[in-house]
Protein backbone atom coordinates (compact mmCIF):
# COMPACT_ATOMS: atom_id res chain seq x y z
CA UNK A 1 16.34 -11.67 -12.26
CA UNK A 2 19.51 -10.45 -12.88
CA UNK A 3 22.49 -10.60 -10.27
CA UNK A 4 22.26 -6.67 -9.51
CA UNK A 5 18.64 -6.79 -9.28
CA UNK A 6 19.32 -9.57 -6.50
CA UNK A 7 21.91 -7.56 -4.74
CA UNK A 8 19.62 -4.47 -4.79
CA UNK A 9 16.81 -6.68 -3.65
CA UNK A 10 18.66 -7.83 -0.57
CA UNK A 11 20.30 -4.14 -0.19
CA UNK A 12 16.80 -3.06 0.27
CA UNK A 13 15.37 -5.54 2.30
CA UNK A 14 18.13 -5.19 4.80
CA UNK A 15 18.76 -1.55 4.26
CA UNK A 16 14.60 -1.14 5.33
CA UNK A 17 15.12 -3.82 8.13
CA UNK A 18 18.01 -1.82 9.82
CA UNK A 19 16.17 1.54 9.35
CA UNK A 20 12.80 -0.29 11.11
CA UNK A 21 15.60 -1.84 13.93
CA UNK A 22 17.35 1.47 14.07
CA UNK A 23 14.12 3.56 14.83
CA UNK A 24 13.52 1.02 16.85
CA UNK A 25 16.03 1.04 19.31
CA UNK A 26 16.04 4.95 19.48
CA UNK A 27 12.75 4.70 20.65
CA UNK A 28 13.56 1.98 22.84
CA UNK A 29 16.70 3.76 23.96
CA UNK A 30 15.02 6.71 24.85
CA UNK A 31 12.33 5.08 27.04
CA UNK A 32 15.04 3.21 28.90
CA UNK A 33 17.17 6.32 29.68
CA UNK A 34 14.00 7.98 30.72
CA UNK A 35 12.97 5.05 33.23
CA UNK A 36 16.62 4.68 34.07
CA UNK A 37 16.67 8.41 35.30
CA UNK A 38 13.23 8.45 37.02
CA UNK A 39 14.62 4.85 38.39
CA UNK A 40 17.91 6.92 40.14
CA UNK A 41 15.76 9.85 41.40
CA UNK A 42 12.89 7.92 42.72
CA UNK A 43 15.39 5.33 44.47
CA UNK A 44 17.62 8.35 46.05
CA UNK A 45 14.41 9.76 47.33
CA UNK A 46 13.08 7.28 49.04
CA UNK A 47 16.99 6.57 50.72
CA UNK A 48 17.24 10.20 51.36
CA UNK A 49 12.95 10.17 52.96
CA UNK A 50 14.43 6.95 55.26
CA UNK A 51 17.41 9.55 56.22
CA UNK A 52 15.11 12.38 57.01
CA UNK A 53 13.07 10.26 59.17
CA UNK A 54 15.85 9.05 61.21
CA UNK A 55 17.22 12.42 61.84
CA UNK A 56 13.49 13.51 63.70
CA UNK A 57 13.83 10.71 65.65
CA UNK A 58 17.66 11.64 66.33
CA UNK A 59 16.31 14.81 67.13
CA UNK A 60 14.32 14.48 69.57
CA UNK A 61 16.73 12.11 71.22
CA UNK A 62 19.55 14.90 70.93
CA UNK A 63 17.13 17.57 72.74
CA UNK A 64 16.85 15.30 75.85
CA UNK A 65 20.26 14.74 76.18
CA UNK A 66 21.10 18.37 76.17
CA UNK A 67 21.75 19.96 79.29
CA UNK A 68 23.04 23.28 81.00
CA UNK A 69 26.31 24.07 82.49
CA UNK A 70 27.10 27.79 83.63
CA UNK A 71 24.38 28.83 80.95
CA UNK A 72 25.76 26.87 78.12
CA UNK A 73 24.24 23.86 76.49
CA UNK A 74 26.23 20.93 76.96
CA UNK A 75 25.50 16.92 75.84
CA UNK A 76 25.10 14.49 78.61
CA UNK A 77 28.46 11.86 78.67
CA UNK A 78 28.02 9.29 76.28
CA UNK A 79 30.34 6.70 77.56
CA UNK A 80 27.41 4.38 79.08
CA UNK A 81 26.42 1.95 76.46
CA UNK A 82 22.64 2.30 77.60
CA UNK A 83 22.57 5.74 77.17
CA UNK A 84 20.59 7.15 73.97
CA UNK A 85 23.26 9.43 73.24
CA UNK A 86 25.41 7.16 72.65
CA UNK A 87 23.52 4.72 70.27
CA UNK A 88 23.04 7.80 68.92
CA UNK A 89 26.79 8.22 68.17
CA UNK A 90 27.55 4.71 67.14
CA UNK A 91 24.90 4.76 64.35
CA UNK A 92 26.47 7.34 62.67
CA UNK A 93 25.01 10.63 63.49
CA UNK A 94 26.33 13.76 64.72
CA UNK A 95 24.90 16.77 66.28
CA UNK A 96 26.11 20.15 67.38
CA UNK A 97 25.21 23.30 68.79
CA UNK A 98 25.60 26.51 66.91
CA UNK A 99 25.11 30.35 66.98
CA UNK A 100 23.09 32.41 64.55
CA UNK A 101 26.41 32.93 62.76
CA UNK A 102 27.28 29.23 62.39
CA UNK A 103 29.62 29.05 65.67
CA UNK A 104 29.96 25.97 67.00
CA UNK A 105 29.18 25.60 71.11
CA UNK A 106 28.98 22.14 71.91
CA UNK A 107 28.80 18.77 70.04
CA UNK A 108 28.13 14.58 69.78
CA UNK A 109 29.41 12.21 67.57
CA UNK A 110 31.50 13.45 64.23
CA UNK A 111 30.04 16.48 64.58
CA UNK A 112 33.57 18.61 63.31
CA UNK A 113 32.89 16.53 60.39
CA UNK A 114 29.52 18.47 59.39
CA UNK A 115 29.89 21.05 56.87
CA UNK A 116 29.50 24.76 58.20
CA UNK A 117 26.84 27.61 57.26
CA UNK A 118 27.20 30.99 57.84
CA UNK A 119 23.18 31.29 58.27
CA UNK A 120 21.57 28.57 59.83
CA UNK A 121 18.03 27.53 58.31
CA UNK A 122 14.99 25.59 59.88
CA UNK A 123 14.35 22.51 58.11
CA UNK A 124 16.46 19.69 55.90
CA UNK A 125 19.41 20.95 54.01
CA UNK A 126 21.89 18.90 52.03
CA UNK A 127 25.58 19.96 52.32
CA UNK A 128 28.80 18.87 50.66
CA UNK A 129 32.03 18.36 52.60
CA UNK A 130 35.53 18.64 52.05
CA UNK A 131 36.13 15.48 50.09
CA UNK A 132 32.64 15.61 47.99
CA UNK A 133 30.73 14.02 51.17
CA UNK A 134 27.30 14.88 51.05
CA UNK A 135 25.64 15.36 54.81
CA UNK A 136 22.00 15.29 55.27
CA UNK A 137 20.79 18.11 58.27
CA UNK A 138 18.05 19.03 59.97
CA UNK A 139 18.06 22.41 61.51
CA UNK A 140 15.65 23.53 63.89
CA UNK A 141 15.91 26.13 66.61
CA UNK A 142 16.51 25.48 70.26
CA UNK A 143 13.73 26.74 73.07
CA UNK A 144 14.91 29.39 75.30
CA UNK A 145 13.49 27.92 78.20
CA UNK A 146 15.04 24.25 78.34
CA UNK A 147 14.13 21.48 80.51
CA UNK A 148 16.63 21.64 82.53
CA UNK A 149 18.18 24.89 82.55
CA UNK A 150 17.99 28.04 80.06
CA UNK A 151 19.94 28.32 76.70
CA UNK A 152 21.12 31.42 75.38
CA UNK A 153 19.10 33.54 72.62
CA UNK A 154 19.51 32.78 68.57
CA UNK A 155 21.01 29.37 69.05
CA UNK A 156 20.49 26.68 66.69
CA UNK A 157 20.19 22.70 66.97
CA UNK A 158 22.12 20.79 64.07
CA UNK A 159 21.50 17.07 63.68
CA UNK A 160 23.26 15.37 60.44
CA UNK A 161 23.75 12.02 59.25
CA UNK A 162 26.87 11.33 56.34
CA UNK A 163 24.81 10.61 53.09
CA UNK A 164 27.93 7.90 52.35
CA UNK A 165 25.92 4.39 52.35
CA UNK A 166 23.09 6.45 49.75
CA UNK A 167 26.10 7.25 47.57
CA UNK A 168 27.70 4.12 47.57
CA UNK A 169 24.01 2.69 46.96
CA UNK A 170 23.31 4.94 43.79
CA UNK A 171 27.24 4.93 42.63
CA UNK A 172 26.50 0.63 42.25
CA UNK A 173 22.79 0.89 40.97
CA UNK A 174 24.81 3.25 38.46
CA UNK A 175 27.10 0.84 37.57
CA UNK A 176 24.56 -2.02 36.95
CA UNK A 177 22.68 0.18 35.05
CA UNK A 178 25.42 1.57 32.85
CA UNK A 179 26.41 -2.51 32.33
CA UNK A 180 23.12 -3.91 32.02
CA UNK A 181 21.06 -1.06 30.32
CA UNK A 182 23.49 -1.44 26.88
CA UNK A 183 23.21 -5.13 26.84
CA UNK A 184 19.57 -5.03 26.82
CA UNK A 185 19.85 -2.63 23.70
CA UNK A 186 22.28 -5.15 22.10
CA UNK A 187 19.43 -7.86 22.68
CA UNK A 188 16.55 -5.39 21.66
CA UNK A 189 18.30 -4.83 18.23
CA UNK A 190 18.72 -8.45 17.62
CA UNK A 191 15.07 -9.11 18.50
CA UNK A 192 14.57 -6.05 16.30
CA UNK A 193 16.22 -7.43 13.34
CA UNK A 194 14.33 -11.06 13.88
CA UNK A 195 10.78 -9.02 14.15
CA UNK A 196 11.22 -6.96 11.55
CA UNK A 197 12.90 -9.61 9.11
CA UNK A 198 9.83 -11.91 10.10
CA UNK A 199 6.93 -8.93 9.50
CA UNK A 200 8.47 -8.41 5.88
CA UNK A 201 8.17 -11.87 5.15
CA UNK A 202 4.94 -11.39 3.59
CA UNK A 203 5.97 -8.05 2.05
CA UNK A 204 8.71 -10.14 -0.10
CA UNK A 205 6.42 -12.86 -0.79
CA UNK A 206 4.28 -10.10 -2.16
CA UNK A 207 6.82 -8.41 -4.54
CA UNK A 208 7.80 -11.74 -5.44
CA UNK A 209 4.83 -12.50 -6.66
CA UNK A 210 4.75 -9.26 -8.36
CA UNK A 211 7.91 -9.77 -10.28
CA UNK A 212 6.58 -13.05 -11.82
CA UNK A 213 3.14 -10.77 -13.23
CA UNK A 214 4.20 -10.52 -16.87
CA UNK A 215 2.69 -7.78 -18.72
CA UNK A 216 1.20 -10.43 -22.06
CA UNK A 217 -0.25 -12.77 -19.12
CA UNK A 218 -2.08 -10.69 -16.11
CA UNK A 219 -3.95 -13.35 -14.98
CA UNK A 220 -1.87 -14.27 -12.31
CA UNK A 221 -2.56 -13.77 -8.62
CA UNK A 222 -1.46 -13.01 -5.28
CA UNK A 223 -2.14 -15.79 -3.04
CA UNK A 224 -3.57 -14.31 -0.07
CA UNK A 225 -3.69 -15.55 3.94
CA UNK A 226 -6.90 -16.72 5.65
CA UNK A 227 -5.87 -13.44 8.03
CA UNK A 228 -7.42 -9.81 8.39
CA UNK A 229 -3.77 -8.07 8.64
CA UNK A 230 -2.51 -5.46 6.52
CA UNK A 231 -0.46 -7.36 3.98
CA UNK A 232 -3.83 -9.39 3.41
CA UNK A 233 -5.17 -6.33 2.65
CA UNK A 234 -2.80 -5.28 0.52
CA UNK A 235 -2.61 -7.93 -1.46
CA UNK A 236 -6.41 -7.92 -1.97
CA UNK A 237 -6.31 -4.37 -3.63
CA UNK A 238 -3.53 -5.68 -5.52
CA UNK A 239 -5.39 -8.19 -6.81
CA UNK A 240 -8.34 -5.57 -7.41
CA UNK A 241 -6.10 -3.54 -8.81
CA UNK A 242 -5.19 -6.21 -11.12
CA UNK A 243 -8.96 -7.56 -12.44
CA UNK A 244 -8.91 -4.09 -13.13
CA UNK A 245 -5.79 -3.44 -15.52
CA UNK A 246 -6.86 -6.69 -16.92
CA UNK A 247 -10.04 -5.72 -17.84
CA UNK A 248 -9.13 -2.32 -18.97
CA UNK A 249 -6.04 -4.26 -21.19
CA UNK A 250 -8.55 -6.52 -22.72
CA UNK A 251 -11.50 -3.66 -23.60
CA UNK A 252 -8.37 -2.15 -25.46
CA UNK A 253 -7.48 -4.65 -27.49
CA UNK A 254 -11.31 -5.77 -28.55
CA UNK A 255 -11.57 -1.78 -28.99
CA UNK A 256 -8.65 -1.93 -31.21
CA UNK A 257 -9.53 -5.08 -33.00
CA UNK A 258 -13.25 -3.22 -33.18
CA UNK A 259 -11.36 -0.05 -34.50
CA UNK A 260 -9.39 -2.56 -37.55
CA UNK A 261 -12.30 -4.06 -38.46
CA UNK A 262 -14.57 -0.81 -39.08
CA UNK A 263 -11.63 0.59 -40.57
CA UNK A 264 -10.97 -2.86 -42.93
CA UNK A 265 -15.02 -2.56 -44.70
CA UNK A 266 -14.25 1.04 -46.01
CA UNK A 267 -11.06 0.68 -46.93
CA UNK A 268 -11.57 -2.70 -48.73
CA UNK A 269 -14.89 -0.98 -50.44
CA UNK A 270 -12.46 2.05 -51.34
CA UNK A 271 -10.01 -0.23 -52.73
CA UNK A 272 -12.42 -2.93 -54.65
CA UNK A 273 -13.78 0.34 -56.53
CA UNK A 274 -10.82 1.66 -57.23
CA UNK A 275 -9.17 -1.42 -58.77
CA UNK A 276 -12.73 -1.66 -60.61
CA UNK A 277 -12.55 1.52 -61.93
CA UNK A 278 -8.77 0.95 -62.95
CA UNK A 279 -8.97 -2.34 -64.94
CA UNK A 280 -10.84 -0.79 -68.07
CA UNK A 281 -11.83 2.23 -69.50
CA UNK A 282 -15.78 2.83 -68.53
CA UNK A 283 -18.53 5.48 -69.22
CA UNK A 284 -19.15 8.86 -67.61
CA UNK A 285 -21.88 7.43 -65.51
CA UNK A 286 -20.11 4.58 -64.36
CA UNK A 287 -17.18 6.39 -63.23
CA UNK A 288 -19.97 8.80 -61.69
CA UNK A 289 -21.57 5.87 -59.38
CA UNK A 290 -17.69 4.95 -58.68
CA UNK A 291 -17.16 7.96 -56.69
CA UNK A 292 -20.43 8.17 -55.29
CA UNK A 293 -19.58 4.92 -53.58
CA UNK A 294 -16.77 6.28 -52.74
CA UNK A 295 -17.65 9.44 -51.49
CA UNK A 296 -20.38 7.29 -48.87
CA UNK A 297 -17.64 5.17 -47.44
CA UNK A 298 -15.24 8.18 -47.10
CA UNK A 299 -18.02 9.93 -45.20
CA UNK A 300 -18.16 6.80 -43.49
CA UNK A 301 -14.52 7.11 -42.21
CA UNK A 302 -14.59 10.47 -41.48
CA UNK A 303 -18.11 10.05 -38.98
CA UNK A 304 -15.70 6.98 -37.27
CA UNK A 305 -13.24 9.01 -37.14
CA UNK A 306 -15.25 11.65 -35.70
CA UNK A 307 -17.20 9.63 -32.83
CA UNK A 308 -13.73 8.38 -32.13
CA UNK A 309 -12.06 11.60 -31.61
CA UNK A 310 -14.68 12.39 -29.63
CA UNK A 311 -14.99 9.41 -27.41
CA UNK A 312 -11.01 9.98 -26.65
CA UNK A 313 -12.03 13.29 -25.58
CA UNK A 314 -14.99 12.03 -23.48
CA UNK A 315 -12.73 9.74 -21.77
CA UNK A 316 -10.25 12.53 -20.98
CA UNK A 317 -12.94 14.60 -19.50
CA UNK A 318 -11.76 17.34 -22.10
CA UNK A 319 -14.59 17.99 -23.38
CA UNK A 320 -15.57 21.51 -22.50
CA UNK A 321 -18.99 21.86 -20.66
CA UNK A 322 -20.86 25.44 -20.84
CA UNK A 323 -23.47 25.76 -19.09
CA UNK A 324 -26.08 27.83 -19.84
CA UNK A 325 -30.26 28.73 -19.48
CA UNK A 326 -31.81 26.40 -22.51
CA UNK A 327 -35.75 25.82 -23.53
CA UNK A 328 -35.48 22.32 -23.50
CA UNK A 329 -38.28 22.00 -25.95
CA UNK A 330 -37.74 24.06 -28.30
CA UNK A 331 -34.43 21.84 -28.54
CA UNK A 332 -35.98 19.17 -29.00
CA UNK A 333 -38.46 20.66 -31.44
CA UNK A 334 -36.02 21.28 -33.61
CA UNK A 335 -33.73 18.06 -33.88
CA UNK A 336 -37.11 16.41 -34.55
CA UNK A 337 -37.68 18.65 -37.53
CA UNK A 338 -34.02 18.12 -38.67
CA UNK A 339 -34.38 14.34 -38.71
CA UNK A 340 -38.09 14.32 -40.14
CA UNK A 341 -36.91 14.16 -43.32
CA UNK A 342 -34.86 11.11 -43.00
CA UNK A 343 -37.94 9.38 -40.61
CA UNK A 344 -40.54 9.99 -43.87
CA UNK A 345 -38.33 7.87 -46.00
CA UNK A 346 -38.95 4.91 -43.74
CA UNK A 347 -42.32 5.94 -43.12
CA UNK A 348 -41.90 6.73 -39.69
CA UNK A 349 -43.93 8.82 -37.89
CA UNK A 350 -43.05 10.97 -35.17
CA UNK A 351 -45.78 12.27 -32.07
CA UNK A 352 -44.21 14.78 -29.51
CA UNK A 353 -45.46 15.84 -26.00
CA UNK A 354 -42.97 18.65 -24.99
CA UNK A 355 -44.55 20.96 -22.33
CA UNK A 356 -43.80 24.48 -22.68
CA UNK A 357 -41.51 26.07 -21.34
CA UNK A 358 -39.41 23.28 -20.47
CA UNK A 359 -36.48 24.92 -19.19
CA UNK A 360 -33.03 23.38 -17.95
CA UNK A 361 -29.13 24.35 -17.37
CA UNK A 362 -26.88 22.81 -19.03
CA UNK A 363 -24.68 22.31 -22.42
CA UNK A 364 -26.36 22.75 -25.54
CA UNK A 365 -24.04 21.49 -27.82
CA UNK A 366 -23.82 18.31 -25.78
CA UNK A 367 -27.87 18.25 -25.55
CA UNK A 368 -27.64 18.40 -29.69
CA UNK A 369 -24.87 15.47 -30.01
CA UNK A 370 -26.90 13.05 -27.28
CA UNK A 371 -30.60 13.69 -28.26
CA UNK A 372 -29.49 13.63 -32.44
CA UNK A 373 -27.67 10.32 -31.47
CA UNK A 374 -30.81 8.76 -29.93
CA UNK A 375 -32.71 10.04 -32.49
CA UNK A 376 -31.06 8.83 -34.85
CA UNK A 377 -30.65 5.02 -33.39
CA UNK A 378 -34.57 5.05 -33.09
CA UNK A 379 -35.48 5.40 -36.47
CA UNK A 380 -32.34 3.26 -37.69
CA UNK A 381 -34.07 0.54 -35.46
CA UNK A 382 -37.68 1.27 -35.98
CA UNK A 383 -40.12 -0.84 -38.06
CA UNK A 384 -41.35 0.59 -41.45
CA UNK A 385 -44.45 3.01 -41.06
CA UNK A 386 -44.03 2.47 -37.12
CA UNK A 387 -43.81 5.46 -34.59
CA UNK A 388 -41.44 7.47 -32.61
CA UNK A 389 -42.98 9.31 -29.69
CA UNK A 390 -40.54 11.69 -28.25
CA UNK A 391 -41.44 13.01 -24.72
CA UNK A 392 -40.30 14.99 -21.71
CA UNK A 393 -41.69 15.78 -18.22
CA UNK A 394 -40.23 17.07 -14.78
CA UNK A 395 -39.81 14.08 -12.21
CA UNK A 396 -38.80 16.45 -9.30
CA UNK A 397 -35.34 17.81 -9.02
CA UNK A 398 -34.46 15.66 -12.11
CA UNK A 399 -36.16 16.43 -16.06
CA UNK A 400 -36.50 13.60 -18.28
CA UNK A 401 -36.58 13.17 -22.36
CA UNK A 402 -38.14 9.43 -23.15
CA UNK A 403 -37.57 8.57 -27.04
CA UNK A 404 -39.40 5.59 -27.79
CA UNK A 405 -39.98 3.13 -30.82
CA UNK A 406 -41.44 0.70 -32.36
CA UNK A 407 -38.68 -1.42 -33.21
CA UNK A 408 -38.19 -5.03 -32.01
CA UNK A 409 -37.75 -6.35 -28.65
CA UNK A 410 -34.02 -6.76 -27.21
CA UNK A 411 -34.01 -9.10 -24.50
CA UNK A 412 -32.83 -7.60 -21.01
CA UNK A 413 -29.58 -9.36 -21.14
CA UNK A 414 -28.31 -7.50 -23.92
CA UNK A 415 -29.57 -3.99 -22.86
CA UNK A 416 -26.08 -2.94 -21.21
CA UNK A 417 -23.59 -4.54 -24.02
CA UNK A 418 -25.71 -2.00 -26.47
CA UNK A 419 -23.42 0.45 -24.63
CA UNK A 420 -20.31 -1.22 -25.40
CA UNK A 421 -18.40 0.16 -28.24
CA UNK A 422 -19.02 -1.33 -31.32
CA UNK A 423 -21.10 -3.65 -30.44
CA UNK A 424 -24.28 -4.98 -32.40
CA UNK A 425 -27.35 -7.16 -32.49
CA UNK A 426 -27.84 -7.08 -36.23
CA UNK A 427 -24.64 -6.66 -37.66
CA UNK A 428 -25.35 -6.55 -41.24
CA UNK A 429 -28.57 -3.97 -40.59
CA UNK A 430 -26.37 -1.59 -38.94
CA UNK A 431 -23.86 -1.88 -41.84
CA UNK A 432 -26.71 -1.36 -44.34
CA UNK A 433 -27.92 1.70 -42.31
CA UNK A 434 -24.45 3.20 -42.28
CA UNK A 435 -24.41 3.00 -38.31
CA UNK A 436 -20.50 2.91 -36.45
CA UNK A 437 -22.05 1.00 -33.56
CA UNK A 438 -20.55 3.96 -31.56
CA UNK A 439 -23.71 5.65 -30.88
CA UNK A 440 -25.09 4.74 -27.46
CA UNK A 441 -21.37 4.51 -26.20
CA UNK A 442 -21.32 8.48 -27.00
CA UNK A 443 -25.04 9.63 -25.50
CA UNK A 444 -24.38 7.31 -22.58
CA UNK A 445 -20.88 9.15 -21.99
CA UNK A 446 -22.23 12.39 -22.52
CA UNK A 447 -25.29 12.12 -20.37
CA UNK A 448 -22.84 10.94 -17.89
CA UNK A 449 -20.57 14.27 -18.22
CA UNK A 450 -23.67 16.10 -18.07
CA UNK A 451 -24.43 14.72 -14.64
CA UNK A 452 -27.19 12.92 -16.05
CA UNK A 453 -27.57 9.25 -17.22
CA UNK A 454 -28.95 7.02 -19.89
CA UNK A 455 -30.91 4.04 -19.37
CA UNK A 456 -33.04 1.62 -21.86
CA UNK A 457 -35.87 -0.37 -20.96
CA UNK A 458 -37.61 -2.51 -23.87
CA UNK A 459 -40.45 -4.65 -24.58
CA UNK A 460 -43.52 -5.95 -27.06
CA UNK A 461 -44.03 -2.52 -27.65
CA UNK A 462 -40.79 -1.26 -28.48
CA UNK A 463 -37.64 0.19 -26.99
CA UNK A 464 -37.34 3.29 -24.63
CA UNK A 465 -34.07 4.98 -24.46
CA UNK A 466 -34.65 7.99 -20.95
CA UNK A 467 -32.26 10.77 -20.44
CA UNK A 468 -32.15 11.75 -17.12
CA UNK A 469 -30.81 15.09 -16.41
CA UNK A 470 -30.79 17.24 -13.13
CA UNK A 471 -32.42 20.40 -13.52
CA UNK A 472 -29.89 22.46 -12.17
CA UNK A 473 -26.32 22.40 -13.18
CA UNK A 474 -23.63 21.10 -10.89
CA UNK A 475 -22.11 23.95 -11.26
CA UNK A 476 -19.05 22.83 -14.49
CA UNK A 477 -18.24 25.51 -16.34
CA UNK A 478 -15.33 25.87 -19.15
């Protein structure tokens, strides 16, 4: 491999390791900052909940030590150290008196300190101070008939604690968060890079392994893991993938080498009589049988030719399929009376048992090229003065034509290579019949196309090739 295939190698293997780390750590970065945020709320809630809790109890402290003087609420002296008022005003809290219109009347602790409202509101309330301090209140009405005396109409009872300590609490959870949350991305994206450069091991093993695949030698394989992961996986349909170029590689180049030597016969036959006719003056007559032999292996070239065009196109799927109502038997009736004449020169007899009407959808001028082709191959292969029976019947949903003959038994082992192109069990009879060996390859494609297929069964009593065809199309038109 050359040194800018290496550097793009390594581009990409770290350019698709940082893009896996990078998506990565957004992800990861976005779950933190979510938990990070829920982390601040839910922690100031349950500081400000604790707050709120301690200002009911301060409340109902505050109450008792309010008390009356010439009609006016006034707080009890807080000097005494056992008094509840004045724990009250050591721990931090402040509470105060006010009017419906936020006037202050009377006061404990800091209580100058609490920010003002014009309107005063029952319940908690947060409010900010000069200086950004945030005080936590709870507001609730006083009775108009106190304990000890009677307050005045529309006045209000304030009790407030500084929120201070819960700032200073989230202000440092901030700070840890903003020092420690980064780092732990910094360590994620190393871990990231190790993970990620560790998963693709196997990948690079893989497309190493690829590299060294050669196209002259495809035998070689990935090795693959005793695991059920992905990249085992993969490298199994590779390997699939593979058998199967391989196999399609080497059916090429026997078809090809098939192709050369079918070619090689006619041509050498075309060339022998040429050079023949060439090396000496000769009679009418003999230059008359010259190019009648050469007229037969021209026509022999042009029907290879032919069932080779045609197999290209049957490979394709280009072949144009027109379906269409057809009398099955009168089909048949007829290629049988087209090939009678070359059946009585080998003494061949033919028997048919086509019901009428025998009706199917489908192409005829596919029916003509598969049944003519069968046809054909049974009498090539047929005994002299033996039969051919040629029969069809309806085997529900699906209509069969079974051509028999007499011909000799092919063991079951070589049934499905008489498919294969070119291929032979009596080489030098098919020769002598003027066969391409291309035959089956064609019916068996077509019936295929047709939705159909082609099987052979034979025995002491000769071979059966059955065309199985559905009886109604599948619905392929041109």
């Amino acid at each position: 491999m050359s040194g800018a295939e290496t550097r793009t190698s390594e581009g990409s293997r770290w350019a698709l390791r940082v893009q896996l780390t990078g998506w990565y750590l957004i992800l990861t970065a976005v779950i933190v900052a979510a938990f990070a945020i829920y982390l601040l709320s839910l922690t100031r809630a349950n500081l400000v909940r604790q707050v709120d809790q301690a200002l009911v109890v301060a409340e109902s402290q505050v109450r008792a030590a309010l008390d009356t003087e010439n009609g006016r609420p006034v707080f009890q002296p807080v000097s005494r150290p056992g008094d509840a008022a004045y724990q009250f005003a050591i721990q931090g809290f402040a509470a105060r008196v006010v009017s419906s219109t936020g006037a202050v009347q009377t006061g404990i602790g800091t209580f100058a300190s609490i920010p003002g409202s014009e309107t005063p509101r029952e319940g908690f309330s947060t409010r900010i101070a000069k200086g950004g301090v945030h005080w936590r209140i709870l507001s609730r009405p006083l009775s108009q008939d106190g304990s000890e005396g009677s307050f005045g109409d529309g006045l209000w009872l304030e009790v407030a604690r500084s929120l201070f300590f819960v700032d200073g609490t989230m202000a440092r959870l901030r700070s840890v968060l903003l020092v420690s949350l980064p780092a732990l991305l910094v360590l994620i994206a190393l871990g990231g890079l190790f993970l990620s450069d560790r998963a693709l091991r196997p990948v690079r093993q893989v497309v190493s392994a690829m590299r060294g695949i050669e196209p002259r030698d495809l035998s070689t394989r990935l090795a693959l893991r005793r695991s059920s992961d992905e990249i085992s996986s993969l490298a199994a349909e590779f390997n699939g993938m593979l058998d199967r170029i391989e196999g399609g590689f080497r059916r090429e180049q026997q078809f090809s080498e098939d192709v050369a030597h079918e070619l090689r016969t006619p041509l050498t036959v075309l060339q022998g009589q040429l050079d023949v006719g060439l090396s000496r003056r000769r009679s009418g007559a003999e230059y008359e049988r010259t190019l009648e032999t050469l007229r037969g292996e021209v026509d022999r070239l042009i029907r290879l030719t032919n069932d080779l065009l045609l197999l290209a196109r049957l490979d394709r799927g280009s072949v144009p399929i027109r379906v269409e109502p057809i009398d099955l038997d009168l089909l048949l009736s007829g290629l049988v009376e087209q090939i009678a004449p070359i059946a009585e020169t080998k003494g061949v007899r033919i028997r048919t048992d086509l019901p009428h009407p025998f009706r199917i959808d489908s192409d005829t001028d596919q029916l003509v090229r598969l049944f003519l082709n069968l046809l054909d191959n049974a009498i090539k292969y047929n005994i002299e003065n033996g039969e051919l029976s040629v029969r069809a019947f309806d085997s529900g949903g699906t209509l069969t034509v079974a051509i028999r003959n007499d011909g000799p038994a092919i063991p079951p082992a070589l049934l499905p290579r008489l498919f294969d192109r070119f291929y032979r069990l009596e080489t030098d009879r098919s020769r002598q019949s003027g066969g391409t060996g291309l035959g089956l390859t064609i019916a068996d494609d077509i019936a295929r196309q047709l939705g159909g297929r082609l099987t052979l069964e034979s025995g002491a009593h000769g071979t059966t090739a059955a065309v199985t065809l559905p009886a109604q199309p599948d619905g392929r038109n041109d």
